[in-house]
Protein backbone atom coordinates (compact mmCIF):
# COMPACT_ATOMS: atom_id res chain seq x y z
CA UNK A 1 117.62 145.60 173.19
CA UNK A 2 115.31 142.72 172.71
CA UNK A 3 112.14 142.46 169.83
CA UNK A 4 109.63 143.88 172.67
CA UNK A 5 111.54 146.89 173.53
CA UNK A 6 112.42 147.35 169.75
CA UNK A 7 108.38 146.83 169.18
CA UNK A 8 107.80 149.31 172.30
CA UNK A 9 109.83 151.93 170.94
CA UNK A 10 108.46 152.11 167.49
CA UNK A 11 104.39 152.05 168.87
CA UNK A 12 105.39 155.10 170.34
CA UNK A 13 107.87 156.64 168.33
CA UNK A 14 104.28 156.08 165.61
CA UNK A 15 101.67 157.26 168.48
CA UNK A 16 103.76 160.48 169.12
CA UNK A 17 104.23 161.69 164.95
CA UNK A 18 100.17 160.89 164.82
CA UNK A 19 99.88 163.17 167.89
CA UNK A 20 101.97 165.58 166.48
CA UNK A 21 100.29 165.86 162.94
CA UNK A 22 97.02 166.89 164.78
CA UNK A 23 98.18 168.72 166.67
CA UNK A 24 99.68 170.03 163.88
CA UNK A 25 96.46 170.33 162.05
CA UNK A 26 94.31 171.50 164.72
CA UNK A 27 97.02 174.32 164.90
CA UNK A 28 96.59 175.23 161.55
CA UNK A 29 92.76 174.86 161.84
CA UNK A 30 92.85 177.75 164.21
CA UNK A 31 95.27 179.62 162.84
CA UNK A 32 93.22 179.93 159.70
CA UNK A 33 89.70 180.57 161.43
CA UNK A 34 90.35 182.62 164.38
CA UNK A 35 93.41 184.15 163.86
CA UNK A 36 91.80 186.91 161.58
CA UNK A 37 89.50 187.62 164.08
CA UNK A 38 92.03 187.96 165.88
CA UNK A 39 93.86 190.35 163.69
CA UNK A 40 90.87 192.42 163.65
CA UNK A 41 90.51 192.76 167.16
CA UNK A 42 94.12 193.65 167.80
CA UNK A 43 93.97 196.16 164.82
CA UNK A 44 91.40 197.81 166.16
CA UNK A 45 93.80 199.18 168.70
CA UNK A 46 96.46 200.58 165.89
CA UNK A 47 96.36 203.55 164.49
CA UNK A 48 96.40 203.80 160.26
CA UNK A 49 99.93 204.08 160.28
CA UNK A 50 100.57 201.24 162.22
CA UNK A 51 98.74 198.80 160.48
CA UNK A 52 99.91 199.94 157.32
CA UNK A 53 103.85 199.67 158.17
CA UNK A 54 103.45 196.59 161.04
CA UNK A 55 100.33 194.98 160.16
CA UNK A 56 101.40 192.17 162.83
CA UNK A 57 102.79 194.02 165.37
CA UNK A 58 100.65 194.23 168.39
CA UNK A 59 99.83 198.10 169.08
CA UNK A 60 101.75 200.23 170.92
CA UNK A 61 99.11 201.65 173.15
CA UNK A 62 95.33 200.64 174.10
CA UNK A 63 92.68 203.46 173.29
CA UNK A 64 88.80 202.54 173.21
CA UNK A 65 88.68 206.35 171.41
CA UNK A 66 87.66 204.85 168.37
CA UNK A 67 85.31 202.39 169.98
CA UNK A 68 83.31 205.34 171.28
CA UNK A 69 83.34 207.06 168.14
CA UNK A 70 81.77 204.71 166.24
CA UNK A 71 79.36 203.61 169.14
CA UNK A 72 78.31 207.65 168.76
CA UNK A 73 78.11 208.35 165.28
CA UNK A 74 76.58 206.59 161.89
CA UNK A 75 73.24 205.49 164.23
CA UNK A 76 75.31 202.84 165.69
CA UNK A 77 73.27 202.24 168.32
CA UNK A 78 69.95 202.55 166.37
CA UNK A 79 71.61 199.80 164.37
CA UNK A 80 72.32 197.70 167.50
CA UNK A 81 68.85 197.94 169.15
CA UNK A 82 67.38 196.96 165.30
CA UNK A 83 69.36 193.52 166.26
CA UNK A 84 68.46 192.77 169.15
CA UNK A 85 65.09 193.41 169.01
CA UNK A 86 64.70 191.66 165.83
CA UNK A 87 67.03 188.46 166.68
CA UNK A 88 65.11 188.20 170.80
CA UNK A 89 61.56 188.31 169.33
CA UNK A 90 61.96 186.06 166.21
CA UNK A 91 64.16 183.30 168.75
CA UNK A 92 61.19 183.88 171.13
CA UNK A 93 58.33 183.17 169.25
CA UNK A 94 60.02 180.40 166.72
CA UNK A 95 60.99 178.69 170.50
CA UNK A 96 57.54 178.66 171.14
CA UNK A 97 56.27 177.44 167.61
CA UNK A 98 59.01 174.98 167.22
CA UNK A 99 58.60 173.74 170.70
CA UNK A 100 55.61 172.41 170.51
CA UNK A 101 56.16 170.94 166.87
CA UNK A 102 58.91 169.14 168.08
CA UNK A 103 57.56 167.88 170.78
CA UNK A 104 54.80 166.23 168.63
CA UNK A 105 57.18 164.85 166.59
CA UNK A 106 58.90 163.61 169.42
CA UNK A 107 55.78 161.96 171.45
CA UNK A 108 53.17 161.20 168.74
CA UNK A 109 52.17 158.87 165.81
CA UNK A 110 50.80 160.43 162.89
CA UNK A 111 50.65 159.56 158.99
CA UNK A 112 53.30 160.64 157.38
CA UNK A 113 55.40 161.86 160.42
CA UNK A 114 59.03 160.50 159.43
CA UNK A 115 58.63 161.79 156.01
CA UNK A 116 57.17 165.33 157.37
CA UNK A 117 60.36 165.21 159.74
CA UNK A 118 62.71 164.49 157.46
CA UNK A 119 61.40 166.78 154.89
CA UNK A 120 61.59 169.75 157.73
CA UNK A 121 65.66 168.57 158.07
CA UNK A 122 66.39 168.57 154.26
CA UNK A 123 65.74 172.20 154.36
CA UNK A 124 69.21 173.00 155.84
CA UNK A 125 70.66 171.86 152.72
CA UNK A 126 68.49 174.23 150.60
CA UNK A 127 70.36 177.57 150.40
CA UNK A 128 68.34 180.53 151.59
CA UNK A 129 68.70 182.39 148.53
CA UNK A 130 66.47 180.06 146.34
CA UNK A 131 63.74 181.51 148.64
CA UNK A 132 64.29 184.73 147.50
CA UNK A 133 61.53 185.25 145.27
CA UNK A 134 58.75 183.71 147.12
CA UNK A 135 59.95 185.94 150.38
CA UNK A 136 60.13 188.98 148.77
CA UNK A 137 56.76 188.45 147.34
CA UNK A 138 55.08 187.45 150.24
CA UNK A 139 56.22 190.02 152.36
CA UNK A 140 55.07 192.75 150.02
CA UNK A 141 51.81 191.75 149.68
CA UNK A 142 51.51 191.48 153.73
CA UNK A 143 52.80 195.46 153.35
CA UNK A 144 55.62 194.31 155.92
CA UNK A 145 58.07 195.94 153.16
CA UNK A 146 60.87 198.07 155.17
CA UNK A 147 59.24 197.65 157.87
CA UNK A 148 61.14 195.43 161.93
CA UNK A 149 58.08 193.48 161.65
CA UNK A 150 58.37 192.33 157.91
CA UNK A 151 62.62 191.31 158.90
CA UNK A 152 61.17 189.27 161.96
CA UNK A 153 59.17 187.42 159.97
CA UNK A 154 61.32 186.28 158.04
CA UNK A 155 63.52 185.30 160.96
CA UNK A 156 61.23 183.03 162.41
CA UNK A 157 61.39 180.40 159.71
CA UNK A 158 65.29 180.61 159.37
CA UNK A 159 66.29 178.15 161.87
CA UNK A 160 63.38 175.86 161.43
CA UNK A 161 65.03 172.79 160.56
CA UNK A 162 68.16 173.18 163.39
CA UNK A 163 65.69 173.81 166.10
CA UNK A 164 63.22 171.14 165.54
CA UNK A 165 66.18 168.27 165.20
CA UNK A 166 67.61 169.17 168.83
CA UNK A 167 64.72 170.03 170.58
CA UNK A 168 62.86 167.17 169.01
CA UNK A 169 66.24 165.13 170.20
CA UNK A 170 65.12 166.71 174.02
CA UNK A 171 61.86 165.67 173.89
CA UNK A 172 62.19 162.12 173.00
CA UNK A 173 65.14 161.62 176.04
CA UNK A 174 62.32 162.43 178.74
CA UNK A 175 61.00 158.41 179.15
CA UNK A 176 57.50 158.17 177.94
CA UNK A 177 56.29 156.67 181.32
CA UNK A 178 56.22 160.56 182.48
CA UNK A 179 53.57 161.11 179.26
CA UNK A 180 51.10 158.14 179.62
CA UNK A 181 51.01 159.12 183.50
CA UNK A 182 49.78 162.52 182.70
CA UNK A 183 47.38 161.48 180.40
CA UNK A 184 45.82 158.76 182.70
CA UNK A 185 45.35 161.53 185.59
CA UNK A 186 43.98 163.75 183.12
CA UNK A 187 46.58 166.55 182.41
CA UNK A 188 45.81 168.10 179.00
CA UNK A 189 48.22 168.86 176.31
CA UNK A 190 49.24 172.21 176.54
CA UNK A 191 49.65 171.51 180.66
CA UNK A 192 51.39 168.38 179.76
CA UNK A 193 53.89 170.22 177.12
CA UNK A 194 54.35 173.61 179.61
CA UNK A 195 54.79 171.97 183.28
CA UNK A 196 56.31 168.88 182.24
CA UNK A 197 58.11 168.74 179.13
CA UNK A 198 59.33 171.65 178.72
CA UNK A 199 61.29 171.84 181.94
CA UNK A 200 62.92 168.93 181.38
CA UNK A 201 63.55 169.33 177.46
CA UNK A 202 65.07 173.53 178.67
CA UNK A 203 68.90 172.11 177.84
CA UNK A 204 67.62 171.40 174.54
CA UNK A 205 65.74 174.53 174.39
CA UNK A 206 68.23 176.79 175.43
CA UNK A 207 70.72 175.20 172.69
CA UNK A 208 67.70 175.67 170.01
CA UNK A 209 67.53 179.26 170.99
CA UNK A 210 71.50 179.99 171.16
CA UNK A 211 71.72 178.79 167.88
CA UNK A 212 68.56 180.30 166.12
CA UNK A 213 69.29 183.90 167.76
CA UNK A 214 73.08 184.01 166.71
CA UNK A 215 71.72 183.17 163.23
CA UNK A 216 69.24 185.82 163.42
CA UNK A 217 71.84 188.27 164.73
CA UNK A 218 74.34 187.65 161.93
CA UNK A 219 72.09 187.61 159.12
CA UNK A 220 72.82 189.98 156.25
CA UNK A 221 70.81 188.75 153.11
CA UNK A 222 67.39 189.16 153.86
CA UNK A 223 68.20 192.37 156.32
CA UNK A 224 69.13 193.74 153.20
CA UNK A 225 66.77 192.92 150.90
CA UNK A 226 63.80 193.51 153.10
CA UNK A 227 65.40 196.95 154.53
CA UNK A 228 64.06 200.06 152.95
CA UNK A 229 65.24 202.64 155.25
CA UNK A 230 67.92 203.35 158.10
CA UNK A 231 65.33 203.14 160.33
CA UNK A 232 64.98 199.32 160.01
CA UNK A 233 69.14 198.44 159.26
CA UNK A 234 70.11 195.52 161.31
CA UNK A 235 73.99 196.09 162.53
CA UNK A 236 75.54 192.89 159.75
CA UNK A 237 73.63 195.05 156.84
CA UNK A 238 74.84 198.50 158.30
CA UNK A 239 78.33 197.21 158.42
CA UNK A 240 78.28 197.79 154.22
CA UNK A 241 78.02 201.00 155.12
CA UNK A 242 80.22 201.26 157.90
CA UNK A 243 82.73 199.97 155.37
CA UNK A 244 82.25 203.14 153.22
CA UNK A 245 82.49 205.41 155.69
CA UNK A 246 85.30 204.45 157.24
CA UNK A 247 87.57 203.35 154.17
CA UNK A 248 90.19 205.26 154.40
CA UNK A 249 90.12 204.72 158.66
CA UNK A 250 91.07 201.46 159.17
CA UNK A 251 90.97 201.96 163.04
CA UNK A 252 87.06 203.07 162.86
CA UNK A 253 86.25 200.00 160.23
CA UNK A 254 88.08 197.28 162.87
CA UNK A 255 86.99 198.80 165.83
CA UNK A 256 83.08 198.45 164.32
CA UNK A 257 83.55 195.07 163.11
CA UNK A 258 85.02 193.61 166.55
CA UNK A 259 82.06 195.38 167.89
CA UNK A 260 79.38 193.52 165.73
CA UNK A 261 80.98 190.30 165.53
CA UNK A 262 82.10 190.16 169.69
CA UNK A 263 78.10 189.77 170.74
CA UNK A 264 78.20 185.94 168.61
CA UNK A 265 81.82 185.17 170.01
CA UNK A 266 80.97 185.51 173.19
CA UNK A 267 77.67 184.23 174.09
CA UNK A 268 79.09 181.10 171.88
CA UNK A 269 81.85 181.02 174.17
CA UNK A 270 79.77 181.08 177.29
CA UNK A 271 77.55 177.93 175.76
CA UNK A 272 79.90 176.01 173.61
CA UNK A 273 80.07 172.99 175.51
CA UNK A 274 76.09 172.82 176.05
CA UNK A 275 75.29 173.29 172.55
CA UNK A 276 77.74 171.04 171.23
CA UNK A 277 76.71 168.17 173.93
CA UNK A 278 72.84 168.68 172.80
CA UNK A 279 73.78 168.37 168.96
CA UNK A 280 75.76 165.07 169.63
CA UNK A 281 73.04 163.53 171.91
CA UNK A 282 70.57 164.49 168.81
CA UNK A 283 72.98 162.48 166.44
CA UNK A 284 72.21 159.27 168.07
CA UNK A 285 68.71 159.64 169.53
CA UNK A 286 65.25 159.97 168.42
């Protein structure tokens, strides 16, 4: 064997242990992160003495009985509709908002913008519970205390900072030639924002709204904090009690948590690859 083949041989004997390490690694990545979910899931399908003598063992037969009794009982679906109706109107309206702030940021010169931009983006690093205080005391004084309104209020400025960097990102990718037309025909702003950029900028939109309405969905802090009632229990918050009811039926307790964490999973699922493409382009526009 001459020095090339010798050289050929060890590039990828080295290419295929560096292949196999990450795979390695992405193996154990997933292993970590989805296989309890996927415990969860599958356990939800046991009865209490299987998963307390074959935790790992897949069950023995598939019955949805304890789906439907928790979809029946403890105001499950009272819970449910709080979510929804919470997490569509607060992503609807902070769309709307956040829209039209980004695309100012995106098309316009102002004093200050960069700083105002970047100061909007340093908020993800500020964890929500320092806000506490001035939340709490804000919402009491509107009277919104334990009340759907008071909760979606709150939602609306939790994915501020997210929003405005992709969607601001969308904006700035539609060439400005399109803008200085519309003003030199005469198209206002708001005509302008809703007929041109918007359709255009909807990829970035959509990603905006994905991500701002699984965050609403999954929130527990504030849900609790702000809830005074059963009336106005979002499904995360009701899950603490959920827990108590069903401690001692571990079939009931994994058959509600698949059900409120399956919603997230899958419409993440279905958009994975378009919100992940619209964060990347953000990285390196704008």
């Amino acid at each position: 064997m001459n020095t090339y083949e010798q050289k050929k041989g060890w590039y990828l004997l080295q290419k295929t242990a560096v292949y196999f390490l990450i795979y390695l690694l992405f193996a154990f990545v997933a292993l970590v992160s989805v296989g309890p979910l996927i415990w969860v899931v599958i356990s939800s399908f046991k009865t209490n003495g299987e998963i307390l003598t074959a935790p790992f063992a897949l069950p023995q037969k598939i019955d949805f009985g304890p789906y439907l009794e928790v979809i029946r009982g403890n105001n499950f679906m009272r819970y449910a509709l709080n979510s929804a109706l919470i997490s569509t109107v607060a992503t609807a309206l902070s769309l709307v908002m956040y829209a039209m702030g980004a695309y100012v940021f995106a098309r316009f010169n102002f004093p200050l913008k960069n700083i105002l931009f970047t100061l909007f983006v340093l908020t993800m690093l500020i964890p929500g519970h320092t806000k506490t205080q001035p939340i709490f005391y804000i919402i009491m004084k509107l009277g919104l205390y334990g009340t759907l309104p008071g909760i979606t209020l709150v939602y609306l400025s939790g994915g501020i900072a997210m929003s405005l960097f992709v969607m601001r990102s969308a904006f700035a990718a539609i060439p400005k030639e399109m803008t200085e037309a519309a003003v030199i025909d005469g198209i206002g702003f708001f005509r302008n924002f809703w007929q041109m950029h918007v359709p255009l900028a909807k990829s970035g939109l959509a990603t905006a709204g994905i991500l701002m309405f699984l965050g609403n969905w999954n929130e527990y802090f504030f849900a609790s904090l702000l809830s005074a009632s059963a009336s106005t229990r979002t499904l995360p918050y009701a899950l603490a009690f959920f827990t108590e009811a069903y401690s001692y039926d571990y079939t009931k307790m994994f058959a509600a948590l698949t059900l409120i964490i399956l919603p997230g999973i899958i419409i993440y699922a279905v958009s994975q690859e378009q919100v992940q493409v619209s964060i990347t382009s953000g990285s390196v526009k704008g």
